[in-house]
C-alpha atoms as a PDB file:
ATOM      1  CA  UNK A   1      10.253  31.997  26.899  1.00  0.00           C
ATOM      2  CA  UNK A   2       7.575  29.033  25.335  1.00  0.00           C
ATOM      3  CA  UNK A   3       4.508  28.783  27.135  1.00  0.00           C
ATOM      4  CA  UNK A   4       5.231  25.385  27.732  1.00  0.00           C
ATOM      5  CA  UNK A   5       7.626  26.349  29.826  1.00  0.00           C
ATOM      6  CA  UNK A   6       5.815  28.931  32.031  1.00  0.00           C
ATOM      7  CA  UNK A   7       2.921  26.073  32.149  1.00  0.00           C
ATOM      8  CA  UNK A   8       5.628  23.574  33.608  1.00  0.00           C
ATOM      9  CA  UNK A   9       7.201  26.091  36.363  1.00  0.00           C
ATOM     10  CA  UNK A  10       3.578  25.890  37.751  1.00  0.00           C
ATOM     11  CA  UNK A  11       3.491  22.538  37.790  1.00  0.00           C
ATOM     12  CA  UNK A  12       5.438  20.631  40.758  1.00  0.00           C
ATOM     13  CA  UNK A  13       8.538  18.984  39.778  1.00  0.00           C
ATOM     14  CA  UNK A  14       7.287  15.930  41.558  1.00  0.00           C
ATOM     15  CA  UNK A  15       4.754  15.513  38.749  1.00  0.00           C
ATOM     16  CA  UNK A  16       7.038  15.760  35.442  1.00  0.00           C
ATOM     17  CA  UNK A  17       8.733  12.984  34.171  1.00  0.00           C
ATOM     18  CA  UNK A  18       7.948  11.078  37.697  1.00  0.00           C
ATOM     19  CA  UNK A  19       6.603   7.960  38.914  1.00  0.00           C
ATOM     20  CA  UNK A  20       3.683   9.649  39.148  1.00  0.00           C
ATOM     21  CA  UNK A  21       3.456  10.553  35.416  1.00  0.00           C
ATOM     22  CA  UNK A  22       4.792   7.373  34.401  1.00  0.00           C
ATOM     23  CA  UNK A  23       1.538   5.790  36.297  1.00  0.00           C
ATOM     24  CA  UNK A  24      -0.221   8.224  34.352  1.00  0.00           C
ATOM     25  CA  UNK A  25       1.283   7.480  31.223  1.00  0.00           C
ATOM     26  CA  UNK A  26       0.563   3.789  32.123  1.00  0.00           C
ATOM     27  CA  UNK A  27      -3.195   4.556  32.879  1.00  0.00           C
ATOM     28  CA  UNK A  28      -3.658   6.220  29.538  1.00  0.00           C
ATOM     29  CA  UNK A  29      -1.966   3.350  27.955  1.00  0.00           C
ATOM     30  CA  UNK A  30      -4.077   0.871  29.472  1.00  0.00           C
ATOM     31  CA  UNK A  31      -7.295   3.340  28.338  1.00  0.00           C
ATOM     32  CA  UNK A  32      -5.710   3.210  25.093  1.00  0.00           C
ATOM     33  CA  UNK A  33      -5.610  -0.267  24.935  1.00  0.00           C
ATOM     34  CA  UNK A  34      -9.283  -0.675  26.038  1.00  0.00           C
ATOM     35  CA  UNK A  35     -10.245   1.812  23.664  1.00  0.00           C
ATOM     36  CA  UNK A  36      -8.498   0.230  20.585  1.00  0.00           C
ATOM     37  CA  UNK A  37      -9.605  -3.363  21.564  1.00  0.00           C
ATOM     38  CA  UNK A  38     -13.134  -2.480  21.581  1.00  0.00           C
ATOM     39  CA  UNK A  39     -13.246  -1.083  17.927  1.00  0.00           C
ATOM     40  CA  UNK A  40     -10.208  -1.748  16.278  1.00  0.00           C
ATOM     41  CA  UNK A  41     -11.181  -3.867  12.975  1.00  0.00           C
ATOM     42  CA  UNK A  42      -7.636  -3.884  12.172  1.00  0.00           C
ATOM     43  CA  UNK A  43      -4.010  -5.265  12.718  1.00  0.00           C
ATOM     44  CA  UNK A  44      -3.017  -3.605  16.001  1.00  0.00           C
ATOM     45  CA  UNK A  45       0.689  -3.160  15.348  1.00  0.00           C
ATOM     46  CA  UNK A  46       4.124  -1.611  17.463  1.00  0.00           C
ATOM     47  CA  UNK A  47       5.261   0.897  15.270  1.00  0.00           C
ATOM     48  CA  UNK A  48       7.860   3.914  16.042  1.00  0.00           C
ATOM     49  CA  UNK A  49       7.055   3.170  19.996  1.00  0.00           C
ATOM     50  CA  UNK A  50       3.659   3.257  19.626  1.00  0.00           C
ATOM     51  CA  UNK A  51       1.039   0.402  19.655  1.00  0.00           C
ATOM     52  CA  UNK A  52      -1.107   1.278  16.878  1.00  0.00           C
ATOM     53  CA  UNK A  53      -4.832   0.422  16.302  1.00  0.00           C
ATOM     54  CA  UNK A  54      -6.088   0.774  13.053  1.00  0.00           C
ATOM     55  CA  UNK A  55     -10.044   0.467  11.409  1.00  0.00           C
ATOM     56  CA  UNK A  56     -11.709   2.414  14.136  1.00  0.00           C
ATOM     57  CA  UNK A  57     -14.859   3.855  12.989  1.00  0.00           C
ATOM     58  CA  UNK A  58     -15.132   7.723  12.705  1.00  0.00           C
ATOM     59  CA  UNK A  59     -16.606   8.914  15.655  1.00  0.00           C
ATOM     60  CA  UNK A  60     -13.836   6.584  18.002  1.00  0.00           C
ATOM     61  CA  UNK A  61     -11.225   9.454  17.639  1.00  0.00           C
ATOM     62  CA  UNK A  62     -10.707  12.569  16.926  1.00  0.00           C
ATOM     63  CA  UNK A  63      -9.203  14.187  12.992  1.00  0.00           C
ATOM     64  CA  UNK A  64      -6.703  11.940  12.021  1.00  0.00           C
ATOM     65  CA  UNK A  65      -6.038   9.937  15.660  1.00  0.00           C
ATOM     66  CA  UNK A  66      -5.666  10.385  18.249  1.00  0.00           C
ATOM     67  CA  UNK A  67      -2.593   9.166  20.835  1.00  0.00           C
ATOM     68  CA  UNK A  68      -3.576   7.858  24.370  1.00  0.00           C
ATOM     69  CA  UNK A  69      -0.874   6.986  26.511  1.00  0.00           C
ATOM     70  CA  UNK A  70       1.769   4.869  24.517  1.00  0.00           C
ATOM     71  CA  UNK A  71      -1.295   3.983  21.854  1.00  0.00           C
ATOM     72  CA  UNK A  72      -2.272   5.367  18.540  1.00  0.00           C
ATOM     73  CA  UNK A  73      -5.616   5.045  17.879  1.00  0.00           C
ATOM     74  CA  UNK A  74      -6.768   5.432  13.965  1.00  0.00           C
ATOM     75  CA  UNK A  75      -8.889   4.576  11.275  1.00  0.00           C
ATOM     76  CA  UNK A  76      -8.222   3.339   7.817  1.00  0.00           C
ATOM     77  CA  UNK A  77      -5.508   6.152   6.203  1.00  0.00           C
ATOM     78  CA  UNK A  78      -1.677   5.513   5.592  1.00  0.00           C
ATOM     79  CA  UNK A  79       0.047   5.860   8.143  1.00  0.00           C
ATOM     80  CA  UNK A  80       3.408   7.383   6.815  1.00  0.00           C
ATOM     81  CA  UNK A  81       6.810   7.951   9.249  1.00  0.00           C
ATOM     82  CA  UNK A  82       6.268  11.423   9.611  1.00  0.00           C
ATOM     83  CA  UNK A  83       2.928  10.875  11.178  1.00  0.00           C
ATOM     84  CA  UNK A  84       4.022   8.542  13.143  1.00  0.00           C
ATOM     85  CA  UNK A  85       7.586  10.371  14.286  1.00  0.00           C
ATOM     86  CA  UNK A  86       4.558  13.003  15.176  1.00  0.00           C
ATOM     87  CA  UNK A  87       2.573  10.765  17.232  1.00  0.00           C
ATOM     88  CA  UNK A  88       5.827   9.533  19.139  1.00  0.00           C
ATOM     89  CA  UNK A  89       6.329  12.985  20.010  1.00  0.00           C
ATOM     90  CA  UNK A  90       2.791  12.740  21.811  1.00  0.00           C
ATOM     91  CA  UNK A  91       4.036   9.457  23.895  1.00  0.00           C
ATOM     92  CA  UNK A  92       6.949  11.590  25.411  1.00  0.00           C
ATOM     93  CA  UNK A  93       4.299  14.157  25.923  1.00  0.00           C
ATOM     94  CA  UNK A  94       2.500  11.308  28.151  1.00  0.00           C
ATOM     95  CA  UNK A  95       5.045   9.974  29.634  1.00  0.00           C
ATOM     96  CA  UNK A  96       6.109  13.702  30.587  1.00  0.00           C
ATOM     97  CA  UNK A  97       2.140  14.536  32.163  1.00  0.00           C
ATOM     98  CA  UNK A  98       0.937  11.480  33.018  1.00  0.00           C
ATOM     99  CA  UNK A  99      -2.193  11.781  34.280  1.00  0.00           C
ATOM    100  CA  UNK A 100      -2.505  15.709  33.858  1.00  0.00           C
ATOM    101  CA  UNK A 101      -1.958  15.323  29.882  1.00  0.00           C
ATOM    102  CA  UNK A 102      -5.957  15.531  29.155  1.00  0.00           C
ATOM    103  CA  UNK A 103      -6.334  18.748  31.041  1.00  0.00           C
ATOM    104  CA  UNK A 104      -3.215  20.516  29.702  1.00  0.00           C
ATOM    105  CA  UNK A 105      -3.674  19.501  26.057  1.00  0.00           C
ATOM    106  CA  UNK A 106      -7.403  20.236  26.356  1.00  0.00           C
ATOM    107  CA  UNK A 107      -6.635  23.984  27.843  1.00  0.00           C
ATOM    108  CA  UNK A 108      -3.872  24.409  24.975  1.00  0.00           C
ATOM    109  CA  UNK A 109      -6.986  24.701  22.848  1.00  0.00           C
ATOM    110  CA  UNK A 110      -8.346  23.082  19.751  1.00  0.00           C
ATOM    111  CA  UNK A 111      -6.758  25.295  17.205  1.00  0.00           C
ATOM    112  CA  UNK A 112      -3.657  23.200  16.713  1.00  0.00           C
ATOM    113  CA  UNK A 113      -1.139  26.074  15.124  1.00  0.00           C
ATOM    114  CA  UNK A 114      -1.577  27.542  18.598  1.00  0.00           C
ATOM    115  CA  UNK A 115      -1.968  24.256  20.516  1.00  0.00           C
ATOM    116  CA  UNK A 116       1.562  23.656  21.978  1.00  0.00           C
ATOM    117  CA  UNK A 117       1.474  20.027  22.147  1.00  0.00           C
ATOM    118  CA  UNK A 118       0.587  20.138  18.286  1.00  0.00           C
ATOM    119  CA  UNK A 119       3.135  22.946  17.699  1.00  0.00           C
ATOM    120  CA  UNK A 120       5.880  20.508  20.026  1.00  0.00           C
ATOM    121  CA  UNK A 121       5.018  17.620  17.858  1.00  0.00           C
ATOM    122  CA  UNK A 122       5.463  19.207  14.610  1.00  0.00           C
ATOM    123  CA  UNK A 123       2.354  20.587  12.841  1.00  0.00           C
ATOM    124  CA  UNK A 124       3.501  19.524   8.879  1.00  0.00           C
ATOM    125  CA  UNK A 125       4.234  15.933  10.546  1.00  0.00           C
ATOM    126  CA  UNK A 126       0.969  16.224  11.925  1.00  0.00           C
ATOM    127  CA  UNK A 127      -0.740  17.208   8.699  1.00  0.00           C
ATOM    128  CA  UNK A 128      -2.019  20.171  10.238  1.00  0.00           C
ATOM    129  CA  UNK A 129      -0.278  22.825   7.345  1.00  0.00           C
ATOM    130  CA  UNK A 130       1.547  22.200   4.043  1.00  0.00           C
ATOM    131  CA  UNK A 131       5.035  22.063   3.727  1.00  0.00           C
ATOM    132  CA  UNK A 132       5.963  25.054   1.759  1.00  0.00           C
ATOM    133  CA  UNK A 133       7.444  24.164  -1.284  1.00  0.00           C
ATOM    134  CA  UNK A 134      10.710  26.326  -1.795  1.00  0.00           C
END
């Protein structure tokens, strides 16, 4: 058995893939939104489901971006599919959670080979490890 799973028998059903997490999902779109308007320098974009804010400054999100709701918030780097097929993963993830998606990706820990969410979402999409070449 995943983790994940364990982690979602505690949960009620009531708050998976629910209104409720779907107002959730909304809220953290909406803080997305906020978030991207206020320091996006870029062309804010839809791309692979996600509405994608580009030019934030460093410290406005975390590694590489971060994904808030249905939003992608990022700086200046490429954006390739991959990391965005990865980032999609994370909207499901929201729209899954809703509201509790902070708390459950922030006890998954930071170490993202371990972090399920990362692990869910692919971790070579996610530029966290190489590819192995073969």
């Amino acid at each position: 058995m995943r983790t994940g799973d364990r982690i979602d028998r505690l949960i009620p059903p009531v708050l998976l893939d629910s209104p409720i997490s779907l107002v959730g999902f909304w809220w953290g779109t909406a803080v997305g939104w906020l978030w991207g308007s206020l320091w996006s320098t870029g062309r804010v974009e839809r791309r692979a489901g996600l509405w994608v804010f580009r030019g934030l400054p460093r410290w406005a999100f975390p590694r590489g971006g971060v994904c808030v709701g249905g939003c992608f918030l990022t700086g200046d780097t490429p954006l390739g599919e991959a990391v965005l097929r990865h980032e999609a993963v994370h909207k499901a993830q929201w729209r899954r959670y809703g509201f509790l998606m902070p708390l459950l990706y922030l006890l998954s820990g930071r170490d993202a080979t371990r972090n399920r969410f990362e692990i869910a979402a692919g971790l070579v999409a996610g530029n966290y490890v190489r590819r192995r070449p073969r």
